[in-house]
C-alpha atoms as a PDB file:
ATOM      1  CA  UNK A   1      -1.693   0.017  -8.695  1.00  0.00           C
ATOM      2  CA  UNK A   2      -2.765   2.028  -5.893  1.00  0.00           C
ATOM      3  CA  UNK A   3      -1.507   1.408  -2.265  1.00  0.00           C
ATOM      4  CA  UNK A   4      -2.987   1.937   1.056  1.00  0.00           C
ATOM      5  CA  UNK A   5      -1.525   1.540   4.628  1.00  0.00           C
ATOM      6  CA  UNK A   6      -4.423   0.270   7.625  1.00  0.00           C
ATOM      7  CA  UNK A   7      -4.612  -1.723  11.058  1.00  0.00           C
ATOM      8  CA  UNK A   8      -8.971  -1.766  10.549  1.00  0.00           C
ATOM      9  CA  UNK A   9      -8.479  -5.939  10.172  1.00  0.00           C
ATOM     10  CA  UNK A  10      -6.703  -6.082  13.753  1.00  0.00           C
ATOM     11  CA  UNK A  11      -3.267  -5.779  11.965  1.00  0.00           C
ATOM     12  CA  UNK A  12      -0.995  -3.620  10.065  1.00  0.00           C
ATOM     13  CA  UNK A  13      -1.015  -4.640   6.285  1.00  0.00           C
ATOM     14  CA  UNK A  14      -0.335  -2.433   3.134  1.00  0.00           C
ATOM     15  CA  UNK A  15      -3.639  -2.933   0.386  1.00  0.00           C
ATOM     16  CA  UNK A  16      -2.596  -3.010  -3.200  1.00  0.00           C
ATOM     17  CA  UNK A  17      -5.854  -2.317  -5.250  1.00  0.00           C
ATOM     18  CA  UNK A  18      -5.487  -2.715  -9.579  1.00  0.00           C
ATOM     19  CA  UNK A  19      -7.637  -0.157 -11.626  1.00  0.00           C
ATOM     20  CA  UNK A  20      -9.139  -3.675 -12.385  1.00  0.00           C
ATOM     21  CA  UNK A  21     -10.608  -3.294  -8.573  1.00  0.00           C
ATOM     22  CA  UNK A  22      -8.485  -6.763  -7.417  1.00  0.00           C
ATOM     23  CA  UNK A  23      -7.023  -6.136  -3.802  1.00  0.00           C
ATOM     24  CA  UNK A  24      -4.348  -7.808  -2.312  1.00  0.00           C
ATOM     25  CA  UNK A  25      -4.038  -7.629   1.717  1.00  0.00           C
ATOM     26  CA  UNK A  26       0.059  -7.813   2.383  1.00  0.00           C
ATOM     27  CA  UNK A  27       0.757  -8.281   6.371  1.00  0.00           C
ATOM     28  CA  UNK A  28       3.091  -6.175   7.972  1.00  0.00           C
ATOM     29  CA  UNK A  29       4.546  -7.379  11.296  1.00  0.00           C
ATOM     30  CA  UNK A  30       4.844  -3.845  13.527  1.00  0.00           C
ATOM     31  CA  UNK A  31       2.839  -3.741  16.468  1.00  0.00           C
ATOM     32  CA  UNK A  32       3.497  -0.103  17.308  1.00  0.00           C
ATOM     33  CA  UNK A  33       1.109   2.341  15.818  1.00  0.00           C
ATOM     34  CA  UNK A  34       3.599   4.992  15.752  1.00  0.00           C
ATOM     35  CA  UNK A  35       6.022   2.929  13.774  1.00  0.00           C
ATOM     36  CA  UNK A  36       3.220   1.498  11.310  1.00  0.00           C
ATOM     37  CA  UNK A  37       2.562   5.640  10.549  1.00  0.00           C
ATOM     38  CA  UNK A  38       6.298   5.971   9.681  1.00  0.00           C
ATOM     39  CA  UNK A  39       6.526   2.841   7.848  1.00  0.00           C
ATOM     40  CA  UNK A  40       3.753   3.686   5.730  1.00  0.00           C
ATOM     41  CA  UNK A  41       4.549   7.356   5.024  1.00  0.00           C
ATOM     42  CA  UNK A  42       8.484   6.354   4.350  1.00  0.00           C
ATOM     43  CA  UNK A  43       7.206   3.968   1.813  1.00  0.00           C
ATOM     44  CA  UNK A  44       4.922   5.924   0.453  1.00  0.00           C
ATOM     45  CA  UNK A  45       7.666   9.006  -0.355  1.00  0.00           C
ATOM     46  CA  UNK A  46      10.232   6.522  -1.547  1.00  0.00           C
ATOM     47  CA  UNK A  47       7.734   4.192  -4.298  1.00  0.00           C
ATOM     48  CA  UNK A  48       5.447   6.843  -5.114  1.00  0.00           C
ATOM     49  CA  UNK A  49       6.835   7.363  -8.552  1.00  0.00           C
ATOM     50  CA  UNK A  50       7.108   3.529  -8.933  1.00  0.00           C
ATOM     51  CA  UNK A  51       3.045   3.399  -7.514  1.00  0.00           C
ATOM     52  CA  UNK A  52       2.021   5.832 -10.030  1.00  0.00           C
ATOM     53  CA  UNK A  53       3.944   4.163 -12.977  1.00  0.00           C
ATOM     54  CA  UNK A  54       2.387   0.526 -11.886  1.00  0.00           C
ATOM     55  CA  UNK A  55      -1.053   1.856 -12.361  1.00  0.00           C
ATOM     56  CA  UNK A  56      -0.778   3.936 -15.153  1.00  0.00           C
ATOM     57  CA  UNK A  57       0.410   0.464 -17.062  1.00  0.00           C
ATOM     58  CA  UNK A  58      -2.234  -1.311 -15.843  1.00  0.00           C
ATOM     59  CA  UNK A  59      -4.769   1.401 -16.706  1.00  0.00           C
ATOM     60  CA  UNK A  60      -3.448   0.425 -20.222  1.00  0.00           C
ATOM     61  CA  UNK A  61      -4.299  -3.088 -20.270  1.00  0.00           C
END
């Protein structure tokens, strides 16, 4: 599982992507750009180790 953070749709929404190249948009309601960026990069240092171990197991399958 890889995760990315973007507002290109006209919203805030975190992208999961599979090694199997399936994507799954996931909303997030913040408005403000500046909070989005923190949200994101919070996230991101928190799950990281929990991101990496997703798509290592699915690189498996």
């Amino acid at each position: 599982m890889t995760v990315r953070y973007d507002c290109s749709h006209g919203f805030f929404h975190r992208d999961i992507l599979t090694p199997k190249g399936e994507t799954t948009k996931q909303a997030i309601p913040i408005q403000n750009l500046k909070d989005a960026l923190t949200y994101a990069e919070q996230d991101i240092k928190d799950r990281w180790e929990w991101y990496k171990e997703k798509f290592k197991k699915g690189m498996k399958k």
